[in-house]
N, C-alpha and C. Protein backbone atom coordinates (compact mmCIF):
# COMPACT_ATOMS: atom_id res chain seq x y z
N UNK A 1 -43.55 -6.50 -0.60
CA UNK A 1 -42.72 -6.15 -1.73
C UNK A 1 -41.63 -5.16 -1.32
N UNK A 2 -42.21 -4.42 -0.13
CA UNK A 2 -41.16 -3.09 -0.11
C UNK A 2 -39.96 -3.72 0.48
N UNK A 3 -40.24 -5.07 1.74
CA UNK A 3 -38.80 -5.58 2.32
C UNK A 3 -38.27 -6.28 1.18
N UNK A 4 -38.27 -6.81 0.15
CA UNK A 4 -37.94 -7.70 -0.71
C UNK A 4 -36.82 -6.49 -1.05
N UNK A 5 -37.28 -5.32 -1.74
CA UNK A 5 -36.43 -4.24 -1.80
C UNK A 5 -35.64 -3.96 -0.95
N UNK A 6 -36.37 -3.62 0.31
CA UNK A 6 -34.70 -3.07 1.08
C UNK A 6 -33.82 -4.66 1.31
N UNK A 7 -33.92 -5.84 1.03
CA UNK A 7 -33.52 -6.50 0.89
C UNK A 7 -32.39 -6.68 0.12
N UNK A 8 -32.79 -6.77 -1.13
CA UNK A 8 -32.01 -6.43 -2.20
C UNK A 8 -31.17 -5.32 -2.29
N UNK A 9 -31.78 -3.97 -2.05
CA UNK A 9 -30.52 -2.78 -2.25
C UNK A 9 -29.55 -3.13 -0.72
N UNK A 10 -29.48 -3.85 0.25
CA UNK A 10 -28.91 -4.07 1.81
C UNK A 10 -28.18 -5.03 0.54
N UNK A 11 -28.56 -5.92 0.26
CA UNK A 11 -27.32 -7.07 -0.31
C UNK A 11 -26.10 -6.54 -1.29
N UNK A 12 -27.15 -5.66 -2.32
CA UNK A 12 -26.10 -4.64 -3.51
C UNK A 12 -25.12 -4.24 -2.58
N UNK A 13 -25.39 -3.18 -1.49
CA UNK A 13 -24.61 -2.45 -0.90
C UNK A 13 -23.55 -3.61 -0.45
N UNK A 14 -23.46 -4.61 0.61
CA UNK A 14 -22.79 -5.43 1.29
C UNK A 14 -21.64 -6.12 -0.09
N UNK A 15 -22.44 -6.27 -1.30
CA UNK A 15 -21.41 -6.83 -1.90
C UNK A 15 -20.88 -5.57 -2.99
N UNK A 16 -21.05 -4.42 -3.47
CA UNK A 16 -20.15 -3.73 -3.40
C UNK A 16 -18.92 -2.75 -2.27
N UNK A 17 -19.23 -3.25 -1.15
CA UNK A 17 -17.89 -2.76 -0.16
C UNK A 17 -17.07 -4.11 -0.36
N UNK A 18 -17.59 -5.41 -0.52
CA UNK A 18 -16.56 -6.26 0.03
C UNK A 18 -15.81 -6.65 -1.83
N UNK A 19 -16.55 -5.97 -2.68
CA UNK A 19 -15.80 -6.16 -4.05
C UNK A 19 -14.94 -4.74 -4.39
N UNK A 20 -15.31 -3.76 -3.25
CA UNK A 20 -14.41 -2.50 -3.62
C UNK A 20 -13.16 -2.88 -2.74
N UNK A 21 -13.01 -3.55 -1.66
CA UNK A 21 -12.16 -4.24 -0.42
C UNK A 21 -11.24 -4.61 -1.05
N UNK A 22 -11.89 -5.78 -2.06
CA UNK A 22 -11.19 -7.07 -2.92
C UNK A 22 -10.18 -6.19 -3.54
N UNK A 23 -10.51 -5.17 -4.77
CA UNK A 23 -9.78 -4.90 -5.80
C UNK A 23 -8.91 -3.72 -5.30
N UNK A 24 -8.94 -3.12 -3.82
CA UNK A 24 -8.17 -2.16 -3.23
C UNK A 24 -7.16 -3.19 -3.13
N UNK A 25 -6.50 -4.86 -2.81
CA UNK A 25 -5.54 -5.23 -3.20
C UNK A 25 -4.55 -4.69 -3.79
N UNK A 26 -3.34 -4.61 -3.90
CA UNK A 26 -2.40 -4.82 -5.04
C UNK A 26 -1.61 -6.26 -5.34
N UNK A 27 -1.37 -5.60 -6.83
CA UNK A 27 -0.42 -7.30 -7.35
C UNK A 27 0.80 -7.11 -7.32
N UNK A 28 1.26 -8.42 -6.21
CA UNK A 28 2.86 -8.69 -5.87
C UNK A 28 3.26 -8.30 -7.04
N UNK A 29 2.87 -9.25 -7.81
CA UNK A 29 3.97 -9.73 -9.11
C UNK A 29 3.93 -8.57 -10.35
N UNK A 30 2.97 -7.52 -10.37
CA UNK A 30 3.04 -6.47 -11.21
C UNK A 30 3.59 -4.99 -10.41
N UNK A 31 3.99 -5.13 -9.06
CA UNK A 31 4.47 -4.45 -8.43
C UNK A 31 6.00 -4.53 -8.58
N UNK A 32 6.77 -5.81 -9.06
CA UNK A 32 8.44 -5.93 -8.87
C UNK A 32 8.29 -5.01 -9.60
N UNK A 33 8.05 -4.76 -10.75
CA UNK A 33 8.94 -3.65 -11.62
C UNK A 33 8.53 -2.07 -11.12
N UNK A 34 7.53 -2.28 -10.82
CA UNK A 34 7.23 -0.79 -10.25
C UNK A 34 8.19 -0.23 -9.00
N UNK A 35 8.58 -1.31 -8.22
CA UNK A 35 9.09 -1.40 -6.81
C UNK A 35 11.05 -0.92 -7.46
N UNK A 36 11.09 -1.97 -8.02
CA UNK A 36 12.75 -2.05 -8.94
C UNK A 36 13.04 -0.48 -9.88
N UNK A 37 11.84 0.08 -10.31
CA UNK A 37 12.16 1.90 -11.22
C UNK A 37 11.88 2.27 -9.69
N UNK A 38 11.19 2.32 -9.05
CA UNK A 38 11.19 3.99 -7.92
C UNK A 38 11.39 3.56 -6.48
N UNK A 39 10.70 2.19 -6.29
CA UNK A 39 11.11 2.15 -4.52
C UNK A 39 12.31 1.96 -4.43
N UNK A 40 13.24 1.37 -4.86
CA UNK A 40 14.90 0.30 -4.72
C UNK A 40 16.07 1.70 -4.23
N UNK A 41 15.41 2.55 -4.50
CA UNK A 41 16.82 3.46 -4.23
C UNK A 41 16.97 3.71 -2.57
N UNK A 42 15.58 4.03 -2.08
CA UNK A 42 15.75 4.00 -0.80
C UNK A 42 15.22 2.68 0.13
N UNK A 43 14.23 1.57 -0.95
CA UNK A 43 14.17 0.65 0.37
C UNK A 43 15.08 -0.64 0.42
N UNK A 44 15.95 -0.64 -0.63
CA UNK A 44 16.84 -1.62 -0.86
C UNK A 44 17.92 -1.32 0.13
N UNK A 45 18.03 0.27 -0.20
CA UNK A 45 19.64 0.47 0.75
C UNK A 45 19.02 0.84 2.14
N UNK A 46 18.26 1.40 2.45
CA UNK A 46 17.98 1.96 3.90
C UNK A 46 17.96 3.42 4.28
N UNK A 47 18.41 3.93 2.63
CA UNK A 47 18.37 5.25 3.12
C UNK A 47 17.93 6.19 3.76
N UNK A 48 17.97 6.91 4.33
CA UNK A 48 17.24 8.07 4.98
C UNK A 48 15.91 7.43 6.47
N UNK A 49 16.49 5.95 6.74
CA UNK A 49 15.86 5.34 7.80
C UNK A 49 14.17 4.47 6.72
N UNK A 50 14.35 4.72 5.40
CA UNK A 50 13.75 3.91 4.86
C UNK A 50 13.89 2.20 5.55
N UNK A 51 12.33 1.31 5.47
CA UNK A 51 12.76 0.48 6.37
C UNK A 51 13.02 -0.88 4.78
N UNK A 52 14.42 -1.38 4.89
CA UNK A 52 14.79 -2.50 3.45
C UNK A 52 14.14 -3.48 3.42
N UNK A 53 13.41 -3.72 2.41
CA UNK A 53 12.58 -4.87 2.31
C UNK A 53 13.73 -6.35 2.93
N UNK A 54 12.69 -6.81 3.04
CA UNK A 54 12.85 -8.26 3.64
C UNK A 54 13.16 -8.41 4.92
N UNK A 55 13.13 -6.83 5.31
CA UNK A 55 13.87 -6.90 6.83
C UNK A 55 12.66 -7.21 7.65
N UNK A 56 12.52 -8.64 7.82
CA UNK A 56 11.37 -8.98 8.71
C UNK A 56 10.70 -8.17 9.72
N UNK A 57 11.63 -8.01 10.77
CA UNK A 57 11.57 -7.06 11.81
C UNK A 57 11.25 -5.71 11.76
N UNK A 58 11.62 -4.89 10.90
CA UNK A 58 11.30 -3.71 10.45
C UNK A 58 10.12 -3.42 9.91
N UNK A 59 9.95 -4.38 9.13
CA UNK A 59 7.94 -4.10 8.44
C UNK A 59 7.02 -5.09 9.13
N UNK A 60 7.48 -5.65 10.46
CA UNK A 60 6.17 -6.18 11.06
C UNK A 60 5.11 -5.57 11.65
N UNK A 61 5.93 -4.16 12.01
CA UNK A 61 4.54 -3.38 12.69
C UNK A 61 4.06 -2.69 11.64
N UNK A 62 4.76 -2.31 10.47
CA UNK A 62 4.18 -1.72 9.45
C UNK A 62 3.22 -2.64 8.93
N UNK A 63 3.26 -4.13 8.51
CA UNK A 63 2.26 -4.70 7.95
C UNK A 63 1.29 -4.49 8.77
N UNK A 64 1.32 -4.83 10.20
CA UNK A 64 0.59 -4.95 10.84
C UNK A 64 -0.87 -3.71 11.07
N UNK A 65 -0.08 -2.33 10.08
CA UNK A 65 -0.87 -1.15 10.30
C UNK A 65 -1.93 -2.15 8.78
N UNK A 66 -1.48 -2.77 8.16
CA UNK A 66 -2.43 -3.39 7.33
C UNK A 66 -2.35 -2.26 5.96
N UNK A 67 -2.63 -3.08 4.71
CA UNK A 67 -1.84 -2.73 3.24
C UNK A 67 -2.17 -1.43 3.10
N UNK A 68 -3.69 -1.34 3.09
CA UNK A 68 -4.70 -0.01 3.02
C UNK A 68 -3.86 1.51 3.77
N UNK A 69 -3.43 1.41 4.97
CA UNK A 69 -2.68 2.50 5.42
C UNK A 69 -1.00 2.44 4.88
N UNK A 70 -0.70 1.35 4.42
CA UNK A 70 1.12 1.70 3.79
C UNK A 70 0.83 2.03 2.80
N UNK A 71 -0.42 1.80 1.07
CA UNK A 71 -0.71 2.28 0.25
C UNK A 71 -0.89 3.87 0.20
N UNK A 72 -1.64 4.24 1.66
CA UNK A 72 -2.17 5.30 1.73
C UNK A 72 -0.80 6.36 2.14
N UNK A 73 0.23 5.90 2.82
CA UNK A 73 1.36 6.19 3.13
C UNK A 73 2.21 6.49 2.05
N UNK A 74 2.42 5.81 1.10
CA UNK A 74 3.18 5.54 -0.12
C UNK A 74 2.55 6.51 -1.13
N UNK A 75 0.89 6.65 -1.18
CA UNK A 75 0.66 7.51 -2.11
C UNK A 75 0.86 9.17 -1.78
N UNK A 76 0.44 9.49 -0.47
CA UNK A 76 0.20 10.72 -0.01
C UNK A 76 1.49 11.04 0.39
N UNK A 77 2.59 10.32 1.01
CA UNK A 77 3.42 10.90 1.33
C UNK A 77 3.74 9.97 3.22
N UNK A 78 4.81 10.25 4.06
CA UNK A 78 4.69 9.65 5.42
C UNK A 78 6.02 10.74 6.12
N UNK A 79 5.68 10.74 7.17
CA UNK A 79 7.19 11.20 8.06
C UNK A 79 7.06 10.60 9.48
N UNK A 80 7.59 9.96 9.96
CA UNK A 80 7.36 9.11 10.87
C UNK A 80 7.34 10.35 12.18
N UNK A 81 6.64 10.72 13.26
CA UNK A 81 6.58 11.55 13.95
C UNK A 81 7.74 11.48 14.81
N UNK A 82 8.24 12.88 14.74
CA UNK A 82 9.26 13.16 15.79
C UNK A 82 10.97 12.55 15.02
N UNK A 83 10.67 12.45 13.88
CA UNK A 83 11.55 11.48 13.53
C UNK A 83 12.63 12.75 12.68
N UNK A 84 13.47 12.69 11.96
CA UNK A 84 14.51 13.89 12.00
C UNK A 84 14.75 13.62 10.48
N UNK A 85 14.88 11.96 10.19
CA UNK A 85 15.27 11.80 8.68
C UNK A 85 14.14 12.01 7.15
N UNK A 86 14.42 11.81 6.41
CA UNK A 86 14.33 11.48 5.42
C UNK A 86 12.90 11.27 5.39
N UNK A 87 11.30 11.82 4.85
CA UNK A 87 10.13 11.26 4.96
C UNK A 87 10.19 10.40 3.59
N UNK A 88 8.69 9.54 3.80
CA UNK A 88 8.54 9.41 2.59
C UNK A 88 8.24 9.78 1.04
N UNK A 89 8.72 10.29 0.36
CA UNK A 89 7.83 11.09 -0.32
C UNK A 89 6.25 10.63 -0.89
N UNK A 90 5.54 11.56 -1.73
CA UNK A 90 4.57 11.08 -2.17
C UNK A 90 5.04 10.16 -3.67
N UNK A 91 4.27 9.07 -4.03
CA UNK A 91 4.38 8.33 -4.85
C UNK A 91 6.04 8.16 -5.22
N UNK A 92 6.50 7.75 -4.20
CA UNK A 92 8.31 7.93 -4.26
C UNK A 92 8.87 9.09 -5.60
N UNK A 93 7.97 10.15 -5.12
CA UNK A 93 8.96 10.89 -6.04
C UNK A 93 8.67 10.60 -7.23
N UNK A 94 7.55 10.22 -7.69
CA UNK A 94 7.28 10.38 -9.40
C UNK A 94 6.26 10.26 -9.47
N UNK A 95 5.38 11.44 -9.66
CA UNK A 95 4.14 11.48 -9.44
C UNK A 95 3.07 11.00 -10.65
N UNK A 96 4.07 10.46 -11.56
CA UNK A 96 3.56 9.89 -12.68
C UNK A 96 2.92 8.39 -12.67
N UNK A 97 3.39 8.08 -11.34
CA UNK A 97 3.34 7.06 -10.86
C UNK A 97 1.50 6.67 -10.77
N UNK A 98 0.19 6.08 -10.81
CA UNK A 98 -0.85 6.12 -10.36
C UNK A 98 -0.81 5.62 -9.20
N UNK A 99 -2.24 5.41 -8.57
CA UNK A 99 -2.69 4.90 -7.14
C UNK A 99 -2.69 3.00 -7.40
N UNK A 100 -2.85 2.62 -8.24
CA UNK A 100 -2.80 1.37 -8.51
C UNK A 100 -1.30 0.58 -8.60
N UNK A 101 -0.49 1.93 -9.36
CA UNK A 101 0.55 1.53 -9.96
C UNK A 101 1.34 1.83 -7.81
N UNK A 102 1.33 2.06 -7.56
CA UNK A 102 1.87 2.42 -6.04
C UNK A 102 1.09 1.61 -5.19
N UNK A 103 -0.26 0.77 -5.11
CA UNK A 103 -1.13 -0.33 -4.47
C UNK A 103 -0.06 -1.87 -4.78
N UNK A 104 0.17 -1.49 -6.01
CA UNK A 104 1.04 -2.97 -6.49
C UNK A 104 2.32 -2.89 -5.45
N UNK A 105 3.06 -1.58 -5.80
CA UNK A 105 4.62 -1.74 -5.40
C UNK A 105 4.42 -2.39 -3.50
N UNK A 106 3.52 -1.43 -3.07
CA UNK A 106 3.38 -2.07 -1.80
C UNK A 106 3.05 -3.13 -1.08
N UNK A 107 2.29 -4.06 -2.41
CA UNK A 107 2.12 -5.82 -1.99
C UNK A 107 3.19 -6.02 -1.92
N UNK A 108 4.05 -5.84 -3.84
CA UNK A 108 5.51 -6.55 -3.83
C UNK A 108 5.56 -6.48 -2.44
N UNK A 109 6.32 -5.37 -1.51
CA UNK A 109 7.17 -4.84 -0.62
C UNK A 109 6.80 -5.80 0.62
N UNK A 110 5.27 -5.59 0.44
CA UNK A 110 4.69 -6.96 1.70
C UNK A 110 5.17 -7.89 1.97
N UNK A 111 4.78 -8.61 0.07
CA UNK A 111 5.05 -9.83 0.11
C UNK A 111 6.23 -10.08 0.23
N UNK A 112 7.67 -9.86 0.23
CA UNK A 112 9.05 -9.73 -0.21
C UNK A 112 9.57 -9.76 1.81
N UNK A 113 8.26 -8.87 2.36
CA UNK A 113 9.16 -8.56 3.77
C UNK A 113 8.39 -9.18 5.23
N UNK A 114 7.39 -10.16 4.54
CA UNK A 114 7.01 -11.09 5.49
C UNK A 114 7.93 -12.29 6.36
């Protein structure tokens, strides 16, 4: 009876990491507008070495750091080391912004610069 248990709490566990995984996602499509009020000023134009969406080349190594660290980038803040310009701010500068509402903008940005 007792392995039946650690059975069961081993499975709970395995499928709450891979359903906390799932919903750490963000949504492209509820991200445009989030992306269009606060990201567009600097990743549309390039400002301050911001890298412009769609610019393939520019966010391949960034995707490549994978969504979880550009979310984590986007919420907390980024300055690229050694670098002179412009960091990122935290939650671009509007801290009104949530962690979800900033998980979305950064799919959009994904999805937009694949």
């Amino acid at each position: 009876m007792s392995r039946f248990i650690s059975t069961a709490i081993c499975a709970l566990f395995v499928c709450s990491i891979c359903s906390t995984e799932a919903s750490a996602a963000g949504d492209a499509a509820k991200g445009k507008a989030i992306y269009d009020a606060n990201c567009n000023a600097c990743h549309a134009t390039g400002i301050g070495g911001a890298p412009k969406i769609g610019d393939k080349a520019a966010w391949k190594p960034r995707i490549a750091q994978g969504e979880v660290v550009l979310t984590t980038h986007a919420i907390k803040g980024f300055k690229t080391p050694g670098s002179t310009g412009m960091a990122m701010m935290p939650k671009a500068g509007n801290p009104k912004l949530s962690d979800k509402d900033i998980s979305n903008a950064v799919a959009y940005i994904i999805k937009s610069s694949k």
